[in-house]
PDB file of N, CA and C in Angstrom:
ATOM      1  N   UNK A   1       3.468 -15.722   1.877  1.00  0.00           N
ATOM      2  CA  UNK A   1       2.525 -14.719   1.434  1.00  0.00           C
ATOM      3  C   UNK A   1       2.335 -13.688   2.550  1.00  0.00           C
ATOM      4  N   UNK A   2       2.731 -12.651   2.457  1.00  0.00           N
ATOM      5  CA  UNK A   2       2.182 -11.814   3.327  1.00  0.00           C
ATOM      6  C   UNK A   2       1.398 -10.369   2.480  1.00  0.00           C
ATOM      7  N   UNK A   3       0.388  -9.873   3.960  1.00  0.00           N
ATOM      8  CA  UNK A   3      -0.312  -9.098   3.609  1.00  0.00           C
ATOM      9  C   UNK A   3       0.207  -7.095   3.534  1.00  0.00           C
ATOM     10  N   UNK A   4      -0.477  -6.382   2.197  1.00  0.00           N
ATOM     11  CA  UNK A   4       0.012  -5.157   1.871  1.00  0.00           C
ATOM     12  C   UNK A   4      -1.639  -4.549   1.771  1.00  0.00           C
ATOM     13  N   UNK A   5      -1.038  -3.094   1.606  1.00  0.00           N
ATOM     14  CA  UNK A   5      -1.815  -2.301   1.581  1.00  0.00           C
ATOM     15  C   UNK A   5      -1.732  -1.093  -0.001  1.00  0.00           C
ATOM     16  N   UNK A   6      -2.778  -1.199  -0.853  1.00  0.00           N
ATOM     17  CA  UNK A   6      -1.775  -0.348  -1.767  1.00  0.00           C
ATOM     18  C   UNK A   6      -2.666   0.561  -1.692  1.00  0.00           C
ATOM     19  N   UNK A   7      -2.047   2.256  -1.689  1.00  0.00           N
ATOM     20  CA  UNK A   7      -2.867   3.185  -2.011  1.00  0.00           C
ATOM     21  C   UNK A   7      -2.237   3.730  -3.063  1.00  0.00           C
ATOM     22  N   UNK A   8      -3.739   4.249  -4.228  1.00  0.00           N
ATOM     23  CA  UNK A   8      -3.941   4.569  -5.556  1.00  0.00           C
ATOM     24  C   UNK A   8      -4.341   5.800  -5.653  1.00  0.00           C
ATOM     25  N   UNK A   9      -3.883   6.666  -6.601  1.00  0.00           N
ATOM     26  CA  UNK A   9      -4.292   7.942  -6.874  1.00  0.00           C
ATOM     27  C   UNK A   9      -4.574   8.257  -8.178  1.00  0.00           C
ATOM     28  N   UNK A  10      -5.380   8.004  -8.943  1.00  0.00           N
ATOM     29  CA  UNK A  10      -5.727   7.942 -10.628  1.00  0.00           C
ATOM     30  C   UNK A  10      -6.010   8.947 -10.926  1.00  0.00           C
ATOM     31  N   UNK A  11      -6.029   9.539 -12.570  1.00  0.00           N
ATOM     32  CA  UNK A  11      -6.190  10.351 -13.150  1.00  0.00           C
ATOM     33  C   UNK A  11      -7.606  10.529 -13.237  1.00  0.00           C
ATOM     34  N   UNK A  12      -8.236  11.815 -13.111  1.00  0.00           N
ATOM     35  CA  UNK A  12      -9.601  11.829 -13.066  1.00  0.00           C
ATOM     36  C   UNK A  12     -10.145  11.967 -14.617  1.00  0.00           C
ATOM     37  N   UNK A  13     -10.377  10.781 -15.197  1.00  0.00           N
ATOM     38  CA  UNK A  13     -11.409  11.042 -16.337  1.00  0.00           C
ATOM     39  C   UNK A  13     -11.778   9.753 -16.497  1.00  0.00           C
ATOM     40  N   UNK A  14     -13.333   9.830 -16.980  1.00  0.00           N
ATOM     41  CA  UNK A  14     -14.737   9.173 -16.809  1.00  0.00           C
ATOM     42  C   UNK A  14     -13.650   7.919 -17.768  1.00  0.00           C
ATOM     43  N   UNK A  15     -13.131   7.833 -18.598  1.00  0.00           N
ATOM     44  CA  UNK A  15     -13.263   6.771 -19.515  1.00  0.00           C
ATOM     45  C   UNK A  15     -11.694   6.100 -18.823  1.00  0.00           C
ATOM     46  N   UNK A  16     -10.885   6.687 -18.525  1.00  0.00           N
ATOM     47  CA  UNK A  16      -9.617   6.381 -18.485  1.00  0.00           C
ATOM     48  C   UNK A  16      -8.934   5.733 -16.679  1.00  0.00           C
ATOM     49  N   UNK A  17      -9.785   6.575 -15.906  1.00  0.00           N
ATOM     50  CA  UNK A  17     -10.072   6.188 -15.026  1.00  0.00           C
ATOM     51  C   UNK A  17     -10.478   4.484 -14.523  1.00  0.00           C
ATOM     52  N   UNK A  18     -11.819   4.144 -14.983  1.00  0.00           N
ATOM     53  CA  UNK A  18     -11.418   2.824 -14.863  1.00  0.00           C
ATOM     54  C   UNK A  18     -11.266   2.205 -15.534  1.00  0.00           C
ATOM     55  N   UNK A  19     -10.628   2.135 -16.866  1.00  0.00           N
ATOM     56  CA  UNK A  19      -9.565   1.610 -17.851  1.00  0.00           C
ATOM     57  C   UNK A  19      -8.458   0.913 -16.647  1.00  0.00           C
ATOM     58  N   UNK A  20      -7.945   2.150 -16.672  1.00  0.00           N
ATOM     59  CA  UNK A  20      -7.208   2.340 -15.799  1.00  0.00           C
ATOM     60  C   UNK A  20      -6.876   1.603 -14.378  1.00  0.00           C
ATOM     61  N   UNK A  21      -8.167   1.686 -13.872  1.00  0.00           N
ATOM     62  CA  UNK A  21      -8.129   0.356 -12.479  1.00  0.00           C
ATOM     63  C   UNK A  21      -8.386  -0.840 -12.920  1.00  0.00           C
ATOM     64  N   UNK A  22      -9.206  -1.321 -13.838  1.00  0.00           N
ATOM     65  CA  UNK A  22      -9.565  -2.469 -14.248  1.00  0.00           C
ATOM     66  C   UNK A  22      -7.878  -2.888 -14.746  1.00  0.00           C
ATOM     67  N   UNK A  23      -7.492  -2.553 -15.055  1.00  0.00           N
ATOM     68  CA  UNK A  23      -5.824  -2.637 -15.552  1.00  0.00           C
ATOM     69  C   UNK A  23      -4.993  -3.003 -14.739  1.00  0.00           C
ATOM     70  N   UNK A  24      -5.092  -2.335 -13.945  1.00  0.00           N
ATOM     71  CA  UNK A  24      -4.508  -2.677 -12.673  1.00  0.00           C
ATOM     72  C   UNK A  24      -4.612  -3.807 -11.600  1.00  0.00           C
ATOM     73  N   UNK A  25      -6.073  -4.030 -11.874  1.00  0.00           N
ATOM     74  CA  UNK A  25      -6.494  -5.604 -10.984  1.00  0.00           C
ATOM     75  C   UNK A  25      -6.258  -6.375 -11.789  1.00  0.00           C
ATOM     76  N   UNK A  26      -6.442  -6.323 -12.960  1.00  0.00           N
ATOM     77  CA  UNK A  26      -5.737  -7.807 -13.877  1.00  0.00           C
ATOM     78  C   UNK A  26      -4.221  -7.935 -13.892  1.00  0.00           C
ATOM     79  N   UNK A  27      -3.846  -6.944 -13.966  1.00  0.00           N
ATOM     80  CA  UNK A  27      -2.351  -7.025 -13.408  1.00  0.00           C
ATOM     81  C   UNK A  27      -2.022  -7.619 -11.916  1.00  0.00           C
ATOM     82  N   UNK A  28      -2.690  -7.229 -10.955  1.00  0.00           N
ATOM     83  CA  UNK A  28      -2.632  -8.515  -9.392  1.00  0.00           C
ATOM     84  C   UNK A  28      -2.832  -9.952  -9.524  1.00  0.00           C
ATOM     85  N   UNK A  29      -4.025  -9.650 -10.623  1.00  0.00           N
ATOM     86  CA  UNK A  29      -4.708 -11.186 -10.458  1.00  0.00           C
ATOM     87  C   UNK A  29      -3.472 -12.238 -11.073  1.00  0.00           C
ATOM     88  N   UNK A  30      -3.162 -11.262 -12.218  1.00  0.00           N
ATOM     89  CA  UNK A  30      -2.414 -12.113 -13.133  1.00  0.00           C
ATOM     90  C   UNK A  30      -0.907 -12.772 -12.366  1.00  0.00           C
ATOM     91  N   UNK A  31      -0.811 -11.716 -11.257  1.00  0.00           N
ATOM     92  CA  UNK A  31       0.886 -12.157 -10.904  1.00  0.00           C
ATOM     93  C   UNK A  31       0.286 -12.987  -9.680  1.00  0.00           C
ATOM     94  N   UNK A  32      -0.718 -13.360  -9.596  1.00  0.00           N
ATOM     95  CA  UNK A  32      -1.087 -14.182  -8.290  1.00  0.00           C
ATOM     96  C   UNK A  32      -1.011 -13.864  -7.242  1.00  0.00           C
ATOM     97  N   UNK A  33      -1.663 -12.623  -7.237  1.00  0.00           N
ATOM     98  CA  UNK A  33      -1.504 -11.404  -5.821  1.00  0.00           C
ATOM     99  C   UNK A  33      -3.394 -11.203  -5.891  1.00  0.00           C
ATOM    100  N   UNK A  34      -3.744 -11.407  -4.374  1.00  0.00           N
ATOM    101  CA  UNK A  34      -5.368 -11.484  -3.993  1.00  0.00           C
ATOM    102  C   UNK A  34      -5.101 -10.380  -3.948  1.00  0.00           C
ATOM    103  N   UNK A  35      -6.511  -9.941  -3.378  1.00  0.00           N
ATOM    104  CA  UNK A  35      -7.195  -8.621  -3.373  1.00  0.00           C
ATOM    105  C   UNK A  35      -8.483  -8.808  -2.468  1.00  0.00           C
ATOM    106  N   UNK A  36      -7.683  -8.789  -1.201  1.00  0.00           N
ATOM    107  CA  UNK A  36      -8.879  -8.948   0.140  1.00  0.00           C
ATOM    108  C   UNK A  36     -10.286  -8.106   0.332  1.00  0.00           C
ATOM    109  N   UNK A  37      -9.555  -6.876  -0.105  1.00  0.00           N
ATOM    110  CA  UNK A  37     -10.305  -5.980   0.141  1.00  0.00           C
ATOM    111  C   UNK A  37     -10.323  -4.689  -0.557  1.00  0.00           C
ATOM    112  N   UNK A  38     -11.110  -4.416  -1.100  1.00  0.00           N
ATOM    113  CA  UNK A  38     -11.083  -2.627  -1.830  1.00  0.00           C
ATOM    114  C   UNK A  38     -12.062  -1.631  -1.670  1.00  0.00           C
ATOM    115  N   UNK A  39     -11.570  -0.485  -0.977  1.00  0.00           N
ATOM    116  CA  UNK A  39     -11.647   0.079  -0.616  1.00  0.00           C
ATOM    117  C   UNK A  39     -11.822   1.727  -1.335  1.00  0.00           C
ATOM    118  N   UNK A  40     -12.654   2.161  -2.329  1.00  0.00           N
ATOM    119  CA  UNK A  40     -12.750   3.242  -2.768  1.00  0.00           C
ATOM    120  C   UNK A  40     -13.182   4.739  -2.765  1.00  0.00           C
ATOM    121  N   UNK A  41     -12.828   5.616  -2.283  1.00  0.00           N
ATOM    122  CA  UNK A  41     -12.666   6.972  -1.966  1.00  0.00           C
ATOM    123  C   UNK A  41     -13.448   7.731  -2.952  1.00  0.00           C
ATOM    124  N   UNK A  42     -13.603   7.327  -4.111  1.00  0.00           N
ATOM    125  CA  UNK A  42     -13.790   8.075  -5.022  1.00  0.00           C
ATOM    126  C   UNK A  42     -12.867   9.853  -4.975  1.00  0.00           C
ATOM    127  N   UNK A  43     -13.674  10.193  -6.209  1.00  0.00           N
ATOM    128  CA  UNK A  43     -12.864  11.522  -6.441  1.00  0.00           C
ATOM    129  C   UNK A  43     -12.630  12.599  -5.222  1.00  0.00           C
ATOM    130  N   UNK A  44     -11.283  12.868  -4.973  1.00  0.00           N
ATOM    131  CA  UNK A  44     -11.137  13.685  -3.961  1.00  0.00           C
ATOM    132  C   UNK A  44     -10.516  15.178  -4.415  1.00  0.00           C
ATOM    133  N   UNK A  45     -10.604  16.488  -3.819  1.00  0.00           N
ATOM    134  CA  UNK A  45      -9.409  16.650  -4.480  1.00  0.00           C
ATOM    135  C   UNK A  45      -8.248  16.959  -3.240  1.00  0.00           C
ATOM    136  N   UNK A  46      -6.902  17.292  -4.096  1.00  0.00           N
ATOM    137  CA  UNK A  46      -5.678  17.104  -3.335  1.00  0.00           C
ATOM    138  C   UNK A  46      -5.379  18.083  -2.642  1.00  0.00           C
ATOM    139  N   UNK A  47      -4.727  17.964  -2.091  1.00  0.00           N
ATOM    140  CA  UNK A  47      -3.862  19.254  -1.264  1.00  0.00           C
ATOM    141  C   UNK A  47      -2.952  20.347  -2.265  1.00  0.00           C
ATOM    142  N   UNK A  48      -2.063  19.596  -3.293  1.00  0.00           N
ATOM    143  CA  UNK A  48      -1.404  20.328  -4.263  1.00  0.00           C
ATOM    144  C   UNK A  48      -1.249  19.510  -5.573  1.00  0.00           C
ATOM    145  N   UNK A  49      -1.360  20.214  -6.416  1.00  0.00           N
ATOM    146  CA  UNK A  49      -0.910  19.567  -7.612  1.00  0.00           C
ATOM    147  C   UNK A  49       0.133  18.212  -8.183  1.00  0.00           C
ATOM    148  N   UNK A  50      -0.511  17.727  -8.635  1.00  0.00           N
ATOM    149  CA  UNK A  50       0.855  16.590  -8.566  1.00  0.00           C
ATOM    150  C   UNK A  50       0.286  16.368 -10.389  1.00  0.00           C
ATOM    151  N   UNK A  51       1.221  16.167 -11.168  1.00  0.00           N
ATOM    152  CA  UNK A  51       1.957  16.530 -12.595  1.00  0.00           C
ATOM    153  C   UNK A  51       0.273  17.417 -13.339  1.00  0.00           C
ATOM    154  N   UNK A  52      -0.082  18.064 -12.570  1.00  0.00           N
ATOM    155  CA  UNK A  52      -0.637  18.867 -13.001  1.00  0.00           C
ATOM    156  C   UNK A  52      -2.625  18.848 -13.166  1.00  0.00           C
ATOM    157  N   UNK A  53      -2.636  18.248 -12.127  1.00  0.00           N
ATOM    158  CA  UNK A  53      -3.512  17.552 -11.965  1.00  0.00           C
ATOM    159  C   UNK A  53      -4.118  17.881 -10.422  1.00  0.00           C
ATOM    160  N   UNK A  54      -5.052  18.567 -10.137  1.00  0.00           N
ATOM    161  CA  UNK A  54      -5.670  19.068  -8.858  1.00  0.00           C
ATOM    162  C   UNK A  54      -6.501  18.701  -8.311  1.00  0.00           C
ATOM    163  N   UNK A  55      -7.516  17.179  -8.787  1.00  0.00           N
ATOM    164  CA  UNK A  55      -8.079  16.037  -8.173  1.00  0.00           C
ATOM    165  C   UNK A  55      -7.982  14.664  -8.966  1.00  0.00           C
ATOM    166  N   UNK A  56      -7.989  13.949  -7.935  1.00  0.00           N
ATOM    167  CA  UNK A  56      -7.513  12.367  -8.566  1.00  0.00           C
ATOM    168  C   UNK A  56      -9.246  11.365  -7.816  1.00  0.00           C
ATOM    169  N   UNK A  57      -8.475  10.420  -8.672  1.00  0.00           N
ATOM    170  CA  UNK A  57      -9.742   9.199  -7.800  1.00  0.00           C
ATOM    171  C   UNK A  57      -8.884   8.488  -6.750  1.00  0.00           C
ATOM    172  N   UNK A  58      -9.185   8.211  -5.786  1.00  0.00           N
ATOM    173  CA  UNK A  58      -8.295   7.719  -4.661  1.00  0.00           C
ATOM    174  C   UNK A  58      -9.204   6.256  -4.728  1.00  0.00           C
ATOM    175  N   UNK A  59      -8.131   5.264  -4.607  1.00  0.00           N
ATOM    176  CA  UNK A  59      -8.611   3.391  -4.109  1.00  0.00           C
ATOM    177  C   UNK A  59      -7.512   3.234  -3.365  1.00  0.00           C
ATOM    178  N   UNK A  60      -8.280   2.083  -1.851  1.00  0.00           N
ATOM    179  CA  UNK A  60      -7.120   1.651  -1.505  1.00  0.00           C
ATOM    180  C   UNK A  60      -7.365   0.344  -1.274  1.00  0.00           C
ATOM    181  N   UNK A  61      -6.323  -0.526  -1.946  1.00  0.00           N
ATOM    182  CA  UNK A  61      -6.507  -1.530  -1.851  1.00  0.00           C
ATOM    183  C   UNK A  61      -5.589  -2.916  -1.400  1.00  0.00           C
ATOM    184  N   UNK A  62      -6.388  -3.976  -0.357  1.00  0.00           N
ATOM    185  CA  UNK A  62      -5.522  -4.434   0.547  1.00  0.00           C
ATOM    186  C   UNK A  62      -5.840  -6.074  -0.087  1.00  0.00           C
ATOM    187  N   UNK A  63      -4.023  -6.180  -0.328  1.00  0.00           N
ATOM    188  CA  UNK A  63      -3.813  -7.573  -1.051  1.00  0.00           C
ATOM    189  C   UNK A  63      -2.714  -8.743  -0.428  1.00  0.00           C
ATOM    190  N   UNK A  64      -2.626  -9.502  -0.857  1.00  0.00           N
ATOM    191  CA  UNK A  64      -1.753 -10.661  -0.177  1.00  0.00           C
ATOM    192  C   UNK A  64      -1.376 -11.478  -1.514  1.00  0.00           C
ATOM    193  N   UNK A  65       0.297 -10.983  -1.014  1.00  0.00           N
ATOM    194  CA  UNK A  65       1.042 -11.597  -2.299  1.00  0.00           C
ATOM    195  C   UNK A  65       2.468 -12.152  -2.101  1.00  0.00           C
ATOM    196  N   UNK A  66       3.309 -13.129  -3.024  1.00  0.00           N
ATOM    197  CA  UNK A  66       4.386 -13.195  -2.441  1.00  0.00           C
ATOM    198  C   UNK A  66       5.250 -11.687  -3.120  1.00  0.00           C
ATOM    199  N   UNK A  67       6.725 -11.939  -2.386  1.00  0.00           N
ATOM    200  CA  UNK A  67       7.582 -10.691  -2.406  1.00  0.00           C
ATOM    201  C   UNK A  67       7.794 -10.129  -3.962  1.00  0.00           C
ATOM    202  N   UNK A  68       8.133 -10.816  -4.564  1.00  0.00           N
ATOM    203  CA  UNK A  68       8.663 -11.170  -5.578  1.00  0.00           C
ATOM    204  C   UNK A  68       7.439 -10.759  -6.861  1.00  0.00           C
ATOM    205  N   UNK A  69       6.706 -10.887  -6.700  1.00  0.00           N
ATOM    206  CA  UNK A  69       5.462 -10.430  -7.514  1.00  0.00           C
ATOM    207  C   UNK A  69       4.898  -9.252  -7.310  1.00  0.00           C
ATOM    208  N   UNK A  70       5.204  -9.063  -5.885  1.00  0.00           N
ATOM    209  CA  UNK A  70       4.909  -7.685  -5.376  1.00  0.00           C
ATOM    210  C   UNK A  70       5.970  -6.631  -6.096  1.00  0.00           C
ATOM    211  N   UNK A  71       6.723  -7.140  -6.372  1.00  0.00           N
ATOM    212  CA  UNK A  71       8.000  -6.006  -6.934  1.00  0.00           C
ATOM    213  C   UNK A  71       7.708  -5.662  -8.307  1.00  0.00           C
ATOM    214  N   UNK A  72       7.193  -6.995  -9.210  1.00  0.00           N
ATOM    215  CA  UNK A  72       7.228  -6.907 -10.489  1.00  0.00           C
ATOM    216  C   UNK A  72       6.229  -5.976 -10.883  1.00  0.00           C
ATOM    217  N   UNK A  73       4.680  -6.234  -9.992  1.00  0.00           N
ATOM    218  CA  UNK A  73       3.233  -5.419  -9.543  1.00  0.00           C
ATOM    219  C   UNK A  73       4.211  -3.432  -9.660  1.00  0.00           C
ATOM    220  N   UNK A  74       5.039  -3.601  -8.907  1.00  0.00           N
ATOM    221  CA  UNK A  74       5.080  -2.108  -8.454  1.00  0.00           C
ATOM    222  C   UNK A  74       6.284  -1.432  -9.492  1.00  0.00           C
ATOM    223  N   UNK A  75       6.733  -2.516 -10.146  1.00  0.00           N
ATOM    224  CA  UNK A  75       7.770  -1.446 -11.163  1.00  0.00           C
ATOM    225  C   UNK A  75       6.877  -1.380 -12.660  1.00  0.00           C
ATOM    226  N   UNK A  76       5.672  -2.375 -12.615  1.00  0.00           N
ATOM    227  CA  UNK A  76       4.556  -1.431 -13.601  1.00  0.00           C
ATOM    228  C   UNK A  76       4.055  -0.436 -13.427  1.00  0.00           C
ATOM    229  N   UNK A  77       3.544  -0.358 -12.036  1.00  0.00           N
ATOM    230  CA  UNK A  77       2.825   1.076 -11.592  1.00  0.00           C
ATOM    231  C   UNK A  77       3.452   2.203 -11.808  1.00  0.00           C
ATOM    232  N   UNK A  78       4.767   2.207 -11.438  1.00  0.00           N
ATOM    233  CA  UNK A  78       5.837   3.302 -11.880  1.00  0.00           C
ATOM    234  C   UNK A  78       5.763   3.922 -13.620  1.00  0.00           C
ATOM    235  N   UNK A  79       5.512   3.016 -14.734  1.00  0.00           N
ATOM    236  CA  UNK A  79       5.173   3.286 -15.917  1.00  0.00           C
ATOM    237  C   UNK A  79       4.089   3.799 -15.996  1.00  0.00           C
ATOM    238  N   UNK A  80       3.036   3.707 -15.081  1.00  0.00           N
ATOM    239  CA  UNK A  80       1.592   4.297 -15.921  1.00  0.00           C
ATOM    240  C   UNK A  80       1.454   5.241 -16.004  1.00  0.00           C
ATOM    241  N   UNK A  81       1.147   5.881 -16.883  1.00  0.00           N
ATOM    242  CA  UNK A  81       0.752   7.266 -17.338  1.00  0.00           C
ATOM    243  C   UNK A  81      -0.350   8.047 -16.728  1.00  0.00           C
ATOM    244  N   UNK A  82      -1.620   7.062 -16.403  1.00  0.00           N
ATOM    245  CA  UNK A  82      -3.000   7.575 -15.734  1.00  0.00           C
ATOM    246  C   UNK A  82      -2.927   7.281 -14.470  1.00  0.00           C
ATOM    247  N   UNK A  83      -1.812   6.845 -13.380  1.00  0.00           N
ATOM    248  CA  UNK A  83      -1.186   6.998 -12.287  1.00  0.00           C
ATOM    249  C   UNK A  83      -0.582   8.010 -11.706  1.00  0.00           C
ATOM    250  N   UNK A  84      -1.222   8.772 -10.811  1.00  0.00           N
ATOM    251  CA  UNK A  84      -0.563  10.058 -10.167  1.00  0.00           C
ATOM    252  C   UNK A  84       0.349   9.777  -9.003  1.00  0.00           C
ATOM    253  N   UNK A  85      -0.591   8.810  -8.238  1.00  0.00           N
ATOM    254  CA  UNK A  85       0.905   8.516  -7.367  1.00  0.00           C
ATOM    255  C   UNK A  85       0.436   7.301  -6.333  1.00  0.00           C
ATOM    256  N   UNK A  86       1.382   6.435  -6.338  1.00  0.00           N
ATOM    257  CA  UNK A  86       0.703   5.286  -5.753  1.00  0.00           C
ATOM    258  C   UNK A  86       1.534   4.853  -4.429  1.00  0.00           C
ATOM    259  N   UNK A  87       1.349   3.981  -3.343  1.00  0.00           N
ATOM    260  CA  UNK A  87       2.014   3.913  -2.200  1.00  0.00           C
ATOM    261  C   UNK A  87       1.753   2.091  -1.647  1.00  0.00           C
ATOM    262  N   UNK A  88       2.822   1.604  -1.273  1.00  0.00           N
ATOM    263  CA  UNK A  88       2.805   0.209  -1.233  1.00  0.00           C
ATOM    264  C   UNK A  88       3.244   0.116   0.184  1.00  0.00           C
ATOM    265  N   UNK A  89       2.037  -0.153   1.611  1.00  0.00           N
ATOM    266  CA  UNK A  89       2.491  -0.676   2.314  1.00  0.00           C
ATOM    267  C   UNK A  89       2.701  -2.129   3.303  1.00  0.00           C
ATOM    268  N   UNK A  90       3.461  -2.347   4.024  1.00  0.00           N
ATOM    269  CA  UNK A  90       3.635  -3.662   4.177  1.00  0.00           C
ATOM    270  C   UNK A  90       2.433  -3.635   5.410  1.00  0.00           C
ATOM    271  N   UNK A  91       1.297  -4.811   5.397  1.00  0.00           N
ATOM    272  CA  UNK A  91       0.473  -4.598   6.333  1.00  0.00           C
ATOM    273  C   UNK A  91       1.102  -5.649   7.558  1.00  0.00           C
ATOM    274  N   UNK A  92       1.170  -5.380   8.465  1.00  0.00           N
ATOM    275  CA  UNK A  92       1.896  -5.555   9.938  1.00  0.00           C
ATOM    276  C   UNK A  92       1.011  -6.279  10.992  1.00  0.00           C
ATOM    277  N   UNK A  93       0.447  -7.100  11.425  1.00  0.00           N
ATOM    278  CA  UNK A  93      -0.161  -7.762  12.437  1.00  0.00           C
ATOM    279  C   UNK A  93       0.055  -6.604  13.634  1.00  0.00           C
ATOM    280  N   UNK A  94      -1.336  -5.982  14.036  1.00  0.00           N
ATOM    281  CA  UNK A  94      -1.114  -5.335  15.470  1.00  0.00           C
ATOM    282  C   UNK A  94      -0.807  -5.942  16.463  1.00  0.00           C
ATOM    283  N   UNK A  95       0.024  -5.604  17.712  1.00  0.00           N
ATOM    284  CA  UNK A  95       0.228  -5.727  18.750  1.00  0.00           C
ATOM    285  C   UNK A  95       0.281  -4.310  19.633  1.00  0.00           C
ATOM    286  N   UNK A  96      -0.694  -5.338  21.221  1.00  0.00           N
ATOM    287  CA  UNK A  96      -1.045  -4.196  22.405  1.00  0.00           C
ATOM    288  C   UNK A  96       0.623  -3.933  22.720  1.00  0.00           C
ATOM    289  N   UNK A  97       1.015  -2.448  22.800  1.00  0.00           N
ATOM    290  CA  UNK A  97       2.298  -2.057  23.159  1.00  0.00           C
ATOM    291  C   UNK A  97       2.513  -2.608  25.002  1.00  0.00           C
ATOM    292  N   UNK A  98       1.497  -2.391  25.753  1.00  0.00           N
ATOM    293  CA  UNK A  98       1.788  -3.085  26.805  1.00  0.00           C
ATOM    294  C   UNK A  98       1.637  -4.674  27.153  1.00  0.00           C
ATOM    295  N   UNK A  99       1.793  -5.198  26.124  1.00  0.00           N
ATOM    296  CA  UNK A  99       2.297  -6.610  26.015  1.00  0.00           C
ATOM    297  C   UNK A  99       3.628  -6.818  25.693  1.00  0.00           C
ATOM    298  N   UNK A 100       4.175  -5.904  24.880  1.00  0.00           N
ATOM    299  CA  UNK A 100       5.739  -6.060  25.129  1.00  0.00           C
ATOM    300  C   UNK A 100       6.803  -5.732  26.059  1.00  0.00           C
ATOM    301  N   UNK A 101       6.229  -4.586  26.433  1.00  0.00           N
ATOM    302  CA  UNK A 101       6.647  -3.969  27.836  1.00  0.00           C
ATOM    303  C   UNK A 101       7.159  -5.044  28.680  1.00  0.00           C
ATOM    304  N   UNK A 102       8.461  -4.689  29.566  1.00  0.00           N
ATOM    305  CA  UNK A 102       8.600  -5.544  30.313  1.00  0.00           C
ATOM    306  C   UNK A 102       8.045  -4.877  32.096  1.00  0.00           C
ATOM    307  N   UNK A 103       8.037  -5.509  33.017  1.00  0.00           N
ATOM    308  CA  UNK A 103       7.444  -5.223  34.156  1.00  0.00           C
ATOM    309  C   UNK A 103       8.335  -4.547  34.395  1.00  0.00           C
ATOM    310  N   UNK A 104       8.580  -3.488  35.041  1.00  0.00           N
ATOM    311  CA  UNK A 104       9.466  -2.466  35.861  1.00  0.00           C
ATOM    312  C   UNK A 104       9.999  -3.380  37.356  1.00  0.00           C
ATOM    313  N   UNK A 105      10.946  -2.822  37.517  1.00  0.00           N
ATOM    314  CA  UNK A 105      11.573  -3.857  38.558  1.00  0.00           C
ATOM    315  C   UNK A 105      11.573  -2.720  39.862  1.00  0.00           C
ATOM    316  N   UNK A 106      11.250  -3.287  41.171  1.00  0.00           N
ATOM    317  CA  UNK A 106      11.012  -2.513  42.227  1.00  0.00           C
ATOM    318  C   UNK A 106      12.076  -1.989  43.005  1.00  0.00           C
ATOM    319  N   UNK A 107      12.660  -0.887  43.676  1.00  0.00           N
ATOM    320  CA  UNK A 107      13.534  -0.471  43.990  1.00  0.00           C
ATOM    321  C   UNK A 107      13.847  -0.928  45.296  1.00  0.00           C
TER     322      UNK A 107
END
């Protein structure tokens, strides 16, 4: 199981909207993908148009799932219609960069 990050960009209308997300979390729950944490932005608007559409509802939401479910999760998202544009990233355990560093060797 490892941990992701998904960011959501929904269609802005009152009814369809969270149709729309509620849809979407039963779709995680269902493929046996948690949902640590969510994170909602509410309505923003965008920088540029995207299919015609000049503010969205922004969620971002951070889940833990296996690979394989994660794929099936993201080639639905690709179908939705009240989906403007969504982004799946792999969340990464930080590390201090000067812990990998090796010591410099003295001349």
């Amino acid at each position: 199981m490892k941990n992701y990050e998904l960011a959501l960009i929904i269609k802005e209308d009152e009814k369809k909207t969270a149709d729309s997300f509620n849809r979407i979390k039963e779709l995680l729950t269902s493929k046996n993908i948690k949902i640590n944490k969510e994170d909602t932005w509410g309505s923003r608007k965008m920088a540029y148009p995207i299919k015609n559409e000049t503010s969205g509802y922004y969620v971002i939401l951070y889940i833990t799932g296996d690979y394989q479910n994660i794929n099936i999760v993201e080639k639905s998202l690709l179908i939705d219609d009240n989906l403007l544009r969504y982004r799946l990233f792999k969340d990464e355990p930080k590390t201090d960069s000067k812990i990998n560093k090796k010591p410099r060797r003295k001349k």
